[in-house]
C-alpha atoms as a PDB file:
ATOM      1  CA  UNK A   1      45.533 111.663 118.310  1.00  0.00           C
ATOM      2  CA  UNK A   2      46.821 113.492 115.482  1.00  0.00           C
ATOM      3  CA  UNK A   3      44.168 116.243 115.856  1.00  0.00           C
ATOM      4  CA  UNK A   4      45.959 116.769 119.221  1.00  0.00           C
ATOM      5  CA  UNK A   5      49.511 116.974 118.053  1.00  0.00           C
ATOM      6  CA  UNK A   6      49.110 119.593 115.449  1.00  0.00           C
ATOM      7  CA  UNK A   7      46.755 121.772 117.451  1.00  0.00           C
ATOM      8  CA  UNK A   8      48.904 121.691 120.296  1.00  0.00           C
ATOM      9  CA  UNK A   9      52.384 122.093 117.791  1.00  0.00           C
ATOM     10  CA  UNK A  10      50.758 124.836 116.642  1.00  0.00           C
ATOM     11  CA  UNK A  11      51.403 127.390 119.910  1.00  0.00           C
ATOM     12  CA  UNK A  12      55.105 127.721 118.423  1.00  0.00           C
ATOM     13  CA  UNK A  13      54.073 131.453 117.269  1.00  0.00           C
ATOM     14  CA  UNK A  14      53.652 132.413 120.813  1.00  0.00           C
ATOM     15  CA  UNK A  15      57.375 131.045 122.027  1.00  0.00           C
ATOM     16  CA  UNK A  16      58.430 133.011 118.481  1.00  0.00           C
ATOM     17  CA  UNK A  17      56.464 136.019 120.244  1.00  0.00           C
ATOM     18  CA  UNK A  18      58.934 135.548 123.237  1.00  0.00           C
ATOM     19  CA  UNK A  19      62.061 134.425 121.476  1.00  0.00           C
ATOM     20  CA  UNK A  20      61.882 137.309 119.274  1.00  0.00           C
ATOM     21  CA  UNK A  21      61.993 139.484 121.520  1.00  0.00           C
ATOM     22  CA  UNK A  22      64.861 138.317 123.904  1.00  0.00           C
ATOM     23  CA  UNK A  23      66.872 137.134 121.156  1.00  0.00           C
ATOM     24  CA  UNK A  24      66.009 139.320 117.679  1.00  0.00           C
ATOM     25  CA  UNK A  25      65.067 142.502 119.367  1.00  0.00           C
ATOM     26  CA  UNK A  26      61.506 142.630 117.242  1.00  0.00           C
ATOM     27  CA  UNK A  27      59.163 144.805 119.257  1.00  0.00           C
ATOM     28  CA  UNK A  28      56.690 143.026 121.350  1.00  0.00           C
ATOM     29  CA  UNK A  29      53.041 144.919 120.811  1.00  0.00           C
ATOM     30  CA  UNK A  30      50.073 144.450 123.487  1.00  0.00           C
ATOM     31  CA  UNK A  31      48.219 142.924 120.642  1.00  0.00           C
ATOM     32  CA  UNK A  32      51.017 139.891 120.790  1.00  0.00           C
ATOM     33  CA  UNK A  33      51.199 139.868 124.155  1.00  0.00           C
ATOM     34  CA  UNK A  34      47.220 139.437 124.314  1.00  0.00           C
ATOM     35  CA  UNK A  35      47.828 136.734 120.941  1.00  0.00           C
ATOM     36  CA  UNK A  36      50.402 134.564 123.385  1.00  0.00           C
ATOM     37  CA  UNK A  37      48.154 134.354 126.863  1.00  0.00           C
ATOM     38  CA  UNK A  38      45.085 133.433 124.523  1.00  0.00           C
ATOM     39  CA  UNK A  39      47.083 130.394 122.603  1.00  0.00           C
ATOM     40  CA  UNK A  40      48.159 129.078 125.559  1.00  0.00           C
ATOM     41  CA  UNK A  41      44.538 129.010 126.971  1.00  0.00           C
ATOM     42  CA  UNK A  42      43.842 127.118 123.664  1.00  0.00           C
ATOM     43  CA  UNK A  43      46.455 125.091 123.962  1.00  0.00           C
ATOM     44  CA  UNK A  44      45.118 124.336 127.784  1.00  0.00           C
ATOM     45  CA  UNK A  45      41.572 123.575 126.755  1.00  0.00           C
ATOM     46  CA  UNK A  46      42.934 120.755 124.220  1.00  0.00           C
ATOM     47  CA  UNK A  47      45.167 119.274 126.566  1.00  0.00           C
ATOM     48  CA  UNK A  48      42.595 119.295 129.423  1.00  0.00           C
ATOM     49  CA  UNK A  49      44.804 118.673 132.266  1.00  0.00           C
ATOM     50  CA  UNK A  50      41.657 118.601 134.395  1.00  0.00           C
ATOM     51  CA  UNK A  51      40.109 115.318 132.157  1.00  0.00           C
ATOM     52  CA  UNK A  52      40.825 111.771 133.575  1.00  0.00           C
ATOM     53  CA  UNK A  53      42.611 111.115 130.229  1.00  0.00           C
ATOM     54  CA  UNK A  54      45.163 113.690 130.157  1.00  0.00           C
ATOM     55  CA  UNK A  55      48.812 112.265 130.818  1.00  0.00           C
ATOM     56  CA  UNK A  56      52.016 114.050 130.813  1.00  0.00           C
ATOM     57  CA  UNK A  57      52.430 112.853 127.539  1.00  0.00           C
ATOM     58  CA  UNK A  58      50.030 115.481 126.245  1.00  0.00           C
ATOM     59  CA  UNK A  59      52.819 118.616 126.926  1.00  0.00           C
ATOM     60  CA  UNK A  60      54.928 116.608 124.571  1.00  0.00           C
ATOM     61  CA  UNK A  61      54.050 118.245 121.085  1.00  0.00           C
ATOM     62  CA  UNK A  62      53.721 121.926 123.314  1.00  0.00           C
ATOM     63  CA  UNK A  63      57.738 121.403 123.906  1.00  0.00           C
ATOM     64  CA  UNK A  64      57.750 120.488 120.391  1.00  0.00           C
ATOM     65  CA  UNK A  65      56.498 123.895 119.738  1.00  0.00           C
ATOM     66  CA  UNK A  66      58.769 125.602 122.428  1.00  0.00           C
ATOM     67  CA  UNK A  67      62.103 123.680 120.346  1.00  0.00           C
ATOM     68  CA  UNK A  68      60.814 124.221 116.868  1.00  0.00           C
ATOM     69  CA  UNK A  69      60.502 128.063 118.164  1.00  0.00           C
ATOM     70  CA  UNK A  70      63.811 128.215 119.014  1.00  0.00           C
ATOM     71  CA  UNK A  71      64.903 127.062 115.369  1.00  0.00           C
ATOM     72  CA  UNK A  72      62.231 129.852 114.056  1.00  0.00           C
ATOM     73  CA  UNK A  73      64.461 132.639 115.853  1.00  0.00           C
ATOM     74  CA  UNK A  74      67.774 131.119 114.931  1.00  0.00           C
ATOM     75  CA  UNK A  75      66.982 130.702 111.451  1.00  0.00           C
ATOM     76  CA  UNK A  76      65.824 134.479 111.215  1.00  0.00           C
ATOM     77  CA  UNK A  77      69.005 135.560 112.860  1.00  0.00           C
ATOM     78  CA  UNK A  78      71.088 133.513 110.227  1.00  0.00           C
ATOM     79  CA  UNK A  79      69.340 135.058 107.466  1.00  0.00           C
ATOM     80  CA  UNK A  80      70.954 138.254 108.342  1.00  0.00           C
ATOM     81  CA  UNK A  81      74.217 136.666 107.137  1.00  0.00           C
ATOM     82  CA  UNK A  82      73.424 133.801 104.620  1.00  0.00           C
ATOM     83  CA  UNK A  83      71.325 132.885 102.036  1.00  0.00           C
ATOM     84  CA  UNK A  84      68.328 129.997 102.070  1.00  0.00           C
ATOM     85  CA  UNK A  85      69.850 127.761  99.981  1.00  0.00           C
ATOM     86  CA  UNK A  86      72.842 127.897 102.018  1.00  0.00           C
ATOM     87  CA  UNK A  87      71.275 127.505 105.451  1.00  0.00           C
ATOM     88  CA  UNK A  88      68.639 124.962 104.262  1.00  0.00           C
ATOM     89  CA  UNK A  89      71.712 122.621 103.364  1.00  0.00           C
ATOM     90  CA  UNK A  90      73.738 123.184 106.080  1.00  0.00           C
ATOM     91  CA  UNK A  91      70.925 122.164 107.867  1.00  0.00           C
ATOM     92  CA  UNK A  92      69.989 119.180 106.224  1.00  0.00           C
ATOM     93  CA  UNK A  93      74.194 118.317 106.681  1.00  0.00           C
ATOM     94  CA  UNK A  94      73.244 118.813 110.467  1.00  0.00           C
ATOM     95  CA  UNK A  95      70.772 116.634 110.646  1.00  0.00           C
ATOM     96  CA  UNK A  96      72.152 113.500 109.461  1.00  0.00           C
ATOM     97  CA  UNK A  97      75.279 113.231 111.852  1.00  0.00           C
ATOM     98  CA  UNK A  98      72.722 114.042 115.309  1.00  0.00           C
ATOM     99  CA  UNK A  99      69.561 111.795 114.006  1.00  0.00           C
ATOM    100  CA  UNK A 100      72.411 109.069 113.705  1.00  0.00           C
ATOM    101  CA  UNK A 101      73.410 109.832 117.558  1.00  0.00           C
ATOM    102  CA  UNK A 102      69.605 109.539 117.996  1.00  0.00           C
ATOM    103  CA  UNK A 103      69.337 106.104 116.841  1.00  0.00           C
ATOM    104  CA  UNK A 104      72.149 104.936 118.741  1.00  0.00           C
ATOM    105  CA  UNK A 105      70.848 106.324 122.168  1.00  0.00           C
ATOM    106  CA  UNK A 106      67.506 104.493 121.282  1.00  0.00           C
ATOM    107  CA  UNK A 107      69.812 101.656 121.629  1.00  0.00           C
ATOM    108  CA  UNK A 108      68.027  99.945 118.672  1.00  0.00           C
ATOM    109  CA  UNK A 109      70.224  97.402 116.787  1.00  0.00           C
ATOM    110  CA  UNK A 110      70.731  96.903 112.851  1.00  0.00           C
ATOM    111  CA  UNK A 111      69.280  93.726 113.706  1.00  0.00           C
ATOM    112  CA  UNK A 112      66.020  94.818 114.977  1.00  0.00           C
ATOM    113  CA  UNK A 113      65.547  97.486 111.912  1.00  0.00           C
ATOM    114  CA  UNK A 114      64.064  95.682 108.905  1.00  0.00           C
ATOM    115  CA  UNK A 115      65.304  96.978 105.442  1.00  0.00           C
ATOM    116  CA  UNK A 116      61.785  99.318 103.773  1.00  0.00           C
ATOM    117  CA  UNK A 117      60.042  97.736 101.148  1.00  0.00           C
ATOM    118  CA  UNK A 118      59.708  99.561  97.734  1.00  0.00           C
ATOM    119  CA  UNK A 119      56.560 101.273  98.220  1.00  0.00           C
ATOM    120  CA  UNK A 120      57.903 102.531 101.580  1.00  0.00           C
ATOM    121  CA  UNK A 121      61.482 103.818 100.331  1.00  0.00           C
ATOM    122  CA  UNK A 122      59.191 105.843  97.333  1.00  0.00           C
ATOM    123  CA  UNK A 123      56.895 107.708 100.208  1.00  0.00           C
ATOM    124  CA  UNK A 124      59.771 107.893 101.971  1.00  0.00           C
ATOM    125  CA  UNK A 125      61.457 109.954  99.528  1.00  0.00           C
ATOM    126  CA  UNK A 126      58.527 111.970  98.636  1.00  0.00           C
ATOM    127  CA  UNK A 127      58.537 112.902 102.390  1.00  0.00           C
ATOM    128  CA  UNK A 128      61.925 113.882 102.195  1.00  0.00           C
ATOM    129  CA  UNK A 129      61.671 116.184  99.123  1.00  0.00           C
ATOM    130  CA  UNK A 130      58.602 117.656 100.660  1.00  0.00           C
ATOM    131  CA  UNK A 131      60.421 118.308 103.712  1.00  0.00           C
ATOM    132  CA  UNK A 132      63.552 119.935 102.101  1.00  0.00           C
ATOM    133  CA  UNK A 133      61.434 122.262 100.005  1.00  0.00           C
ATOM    134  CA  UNK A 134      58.867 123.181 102.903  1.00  0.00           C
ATOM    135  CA  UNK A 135      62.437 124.090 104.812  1.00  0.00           C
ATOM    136  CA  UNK A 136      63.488 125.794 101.916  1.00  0.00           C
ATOM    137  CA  UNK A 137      60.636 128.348 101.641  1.00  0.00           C
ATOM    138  CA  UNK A 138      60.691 128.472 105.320  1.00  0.00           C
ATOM    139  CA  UNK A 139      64.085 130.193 105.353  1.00  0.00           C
ATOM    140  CA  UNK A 140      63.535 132.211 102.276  1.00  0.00           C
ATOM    141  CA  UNK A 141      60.247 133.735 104.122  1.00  0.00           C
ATOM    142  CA  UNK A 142      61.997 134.452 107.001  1.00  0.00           C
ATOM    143  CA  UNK A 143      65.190 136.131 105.016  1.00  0.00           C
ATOM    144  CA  UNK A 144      62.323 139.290 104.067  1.00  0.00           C
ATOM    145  CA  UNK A 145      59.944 139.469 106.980  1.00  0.00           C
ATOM    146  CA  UNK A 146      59.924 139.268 111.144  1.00  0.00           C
ATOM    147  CA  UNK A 147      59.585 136.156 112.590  1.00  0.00           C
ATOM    148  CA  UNK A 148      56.742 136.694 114.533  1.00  0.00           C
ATOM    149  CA  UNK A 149      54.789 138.548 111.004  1.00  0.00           C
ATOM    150  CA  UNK A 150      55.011 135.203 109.693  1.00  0.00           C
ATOM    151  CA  UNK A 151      54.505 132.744 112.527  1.00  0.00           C
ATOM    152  CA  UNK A 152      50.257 133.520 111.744  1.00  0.00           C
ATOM    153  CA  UNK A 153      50.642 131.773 108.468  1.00  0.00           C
ATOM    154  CA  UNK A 154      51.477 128.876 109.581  1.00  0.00           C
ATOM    155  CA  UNK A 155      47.818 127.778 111.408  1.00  0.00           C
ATOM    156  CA  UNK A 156      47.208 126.647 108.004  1.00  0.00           C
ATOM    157  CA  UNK A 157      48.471 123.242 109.187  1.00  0.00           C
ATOM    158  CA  UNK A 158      45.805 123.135 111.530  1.00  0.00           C
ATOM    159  CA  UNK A 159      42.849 122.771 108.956  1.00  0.00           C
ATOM    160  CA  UNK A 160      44.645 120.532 106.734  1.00  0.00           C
ATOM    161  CA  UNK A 161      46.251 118.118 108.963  1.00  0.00           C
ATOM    162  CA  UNK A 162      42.588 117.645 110.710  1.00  0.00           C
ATOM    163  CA  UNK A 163      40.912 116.514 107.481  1.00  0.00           C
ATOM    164  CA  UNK A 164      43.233 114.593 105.792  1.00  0.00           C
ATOM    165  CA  UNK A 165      44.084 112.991 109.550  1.00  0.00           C
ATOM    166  CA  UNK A 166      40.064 112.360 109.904  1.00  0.00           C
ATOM    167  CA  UNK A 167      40.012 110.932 105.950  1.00  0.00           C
ATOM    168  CA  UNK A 168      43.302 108.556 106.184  1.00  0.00           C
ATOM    169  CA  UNK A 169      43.354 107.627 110.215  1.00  0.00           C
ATOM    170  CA  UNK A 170      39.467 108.267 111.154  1.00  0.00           C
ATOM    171  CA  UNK A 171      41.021 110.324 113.767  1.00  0.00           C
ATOM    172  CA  UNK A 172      37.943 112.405 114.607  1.00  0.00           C
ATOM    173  CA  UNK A 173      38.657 115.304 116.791  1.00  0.00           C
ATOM    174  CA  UNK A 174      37.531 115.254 120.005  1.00  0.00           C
ATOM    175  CA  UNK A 175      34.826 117.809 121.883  1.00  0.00           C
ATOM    176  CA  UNK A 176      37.826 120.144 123.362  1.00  0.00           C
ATOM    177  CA  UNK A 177      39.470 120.402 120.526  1.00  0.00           C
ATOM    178  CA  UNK A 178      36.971 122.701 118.919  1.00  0.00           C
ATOM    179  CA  UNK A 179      37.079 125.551 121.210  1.00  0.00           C
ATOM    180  CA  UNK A 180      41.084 125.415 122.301  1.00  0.00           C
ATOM    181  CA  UNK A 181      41.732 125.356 118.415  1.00  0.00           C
ATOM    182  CA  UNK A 182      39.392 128.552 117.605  1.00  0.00           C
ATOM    183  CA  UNK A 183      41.236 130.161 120.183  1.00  0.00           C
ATOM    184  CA  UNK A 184      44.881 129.542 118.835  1.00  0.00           C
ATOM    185  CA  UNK A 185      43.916 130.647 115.318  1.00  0.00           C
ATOM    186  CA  UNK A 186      41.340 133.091 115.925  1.00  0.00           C
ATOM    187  CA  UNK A 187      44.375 134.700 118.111  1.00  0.00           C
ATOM    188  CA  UNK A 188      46.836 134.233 115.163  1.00  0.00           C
ATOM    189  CA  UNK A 189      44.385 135.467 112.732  1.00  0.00           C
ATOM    190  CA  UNK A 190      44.293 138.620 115.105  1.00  0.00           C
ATOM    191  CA  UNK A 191      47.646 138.855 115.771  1.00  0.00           C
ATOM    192  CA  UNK A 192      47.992 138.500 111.508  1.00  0.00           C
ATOM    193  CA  UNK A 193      45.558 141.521 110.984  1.00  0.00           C
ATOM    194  CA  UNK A 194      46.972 144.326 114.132  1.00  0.00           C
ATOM    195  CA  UNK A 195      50.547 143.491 111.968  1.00  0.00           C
ATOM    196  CA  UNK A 196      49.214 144.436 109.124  1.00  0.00           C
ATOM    197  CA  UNK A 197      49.976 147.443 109.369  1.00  0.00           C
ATOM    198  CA  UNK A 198      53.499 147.654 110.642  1.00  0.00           C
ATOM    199  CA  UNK A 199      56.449 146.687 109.171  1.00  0.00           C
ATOM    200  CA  UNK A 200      57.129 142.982 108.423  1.00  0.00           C
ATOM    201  CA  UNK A 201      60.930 143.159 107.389  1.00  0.00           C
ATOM    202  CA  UNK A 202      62.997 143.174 110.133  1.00  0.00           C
END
């Protein structure tokens, strides 16, 4: 369910929390330490792995979170030596030649793919600019504060992927979600207002 995936996508600030540290130096408080072990409880009460319906399949969007971490503390390092518009299209250069070697692994024909119609290619497009600016502002944030400052911000997706997921696919979350996802942003709300006070710029 899509209530699933974003709460569960959404434990990305606590890899940052560990990246950071290894990787960018950034100084590693109790109060993110406390933050990380109380996501991934979160994160553990969603997936359920004691339910009869959990499958491995459920740690999928988690090592989405773990990879999209990993691009967090990268992109933070690069800032040090470019600017946003610069990454953001090298980036988007990137992506085209390995999301090509994608589709060829799939080992999905031409034949098999059937050419969008016009209403597709149009919210296909809007997708794309959405995506490019989102990345944009992504990079430009992390260019003036720590990675993990900013990681807090981003359990905004949480609320507003769950409604407009309940409105468009009547994906209703389920009974554990309620409780694992007031513990990941209840911790990043915490983690938000113990940083307050410290510097954000790395």
């Amino acid at each position: 369910p899509i209530w699933q995936v974003v709460a569960l996508s959404m434990t990305s600030p606590f890899f940052v929390i560990l990246c950071a540290r290894l990787f960018l130096r950034e100084k590693v408080t109790p109060a993110r330490l406390l933050t990380t072990f109380t996501g991934f409880v979160g994160a553990l009460v969603i997936i359920a792995p004691w339910s009869d319906s959990y499958s491995v399949y459920s740690l999928l969007p988690v090592l989405a979170a773990a990879l999209w971490a990993g691009y967090s503390v990268m992109t933070k390092y690069l800032t040090r030596f470019e600017r946003p518009a610069s990454i953001s299209t090298y980036m988007l250069v990137l992506l085209t030649p390995i999301n090509a070697a994608l589709w060829l692994a799939s080992g999905l024909s031409m034949t098999t793919i059937a050419a969008p119609s016009v209403e597709i290619w149009s919210i296909l497009i809007v997708i794309g600019a959405f995506t490019a600016l989102a990345q944009y502002f992504q990079i430009a944030a992390y260019s003036i504060a720590d990675a993990v400052y900013l990681q807090p911000f981003d359990d905004l997706r949480l609320p507003i992927n769950v409604i407009f997921g309940w409105i468009v696919f009547a994906a209703a979350p389920g009974i554990n979600f309620w409780p694992g996802a007031a513990l990941i942003v209840g911790a990043s709300l915490y983690l938000m207002r113990q940083d307050s006070g410290t510097t954000r710029t790395a």
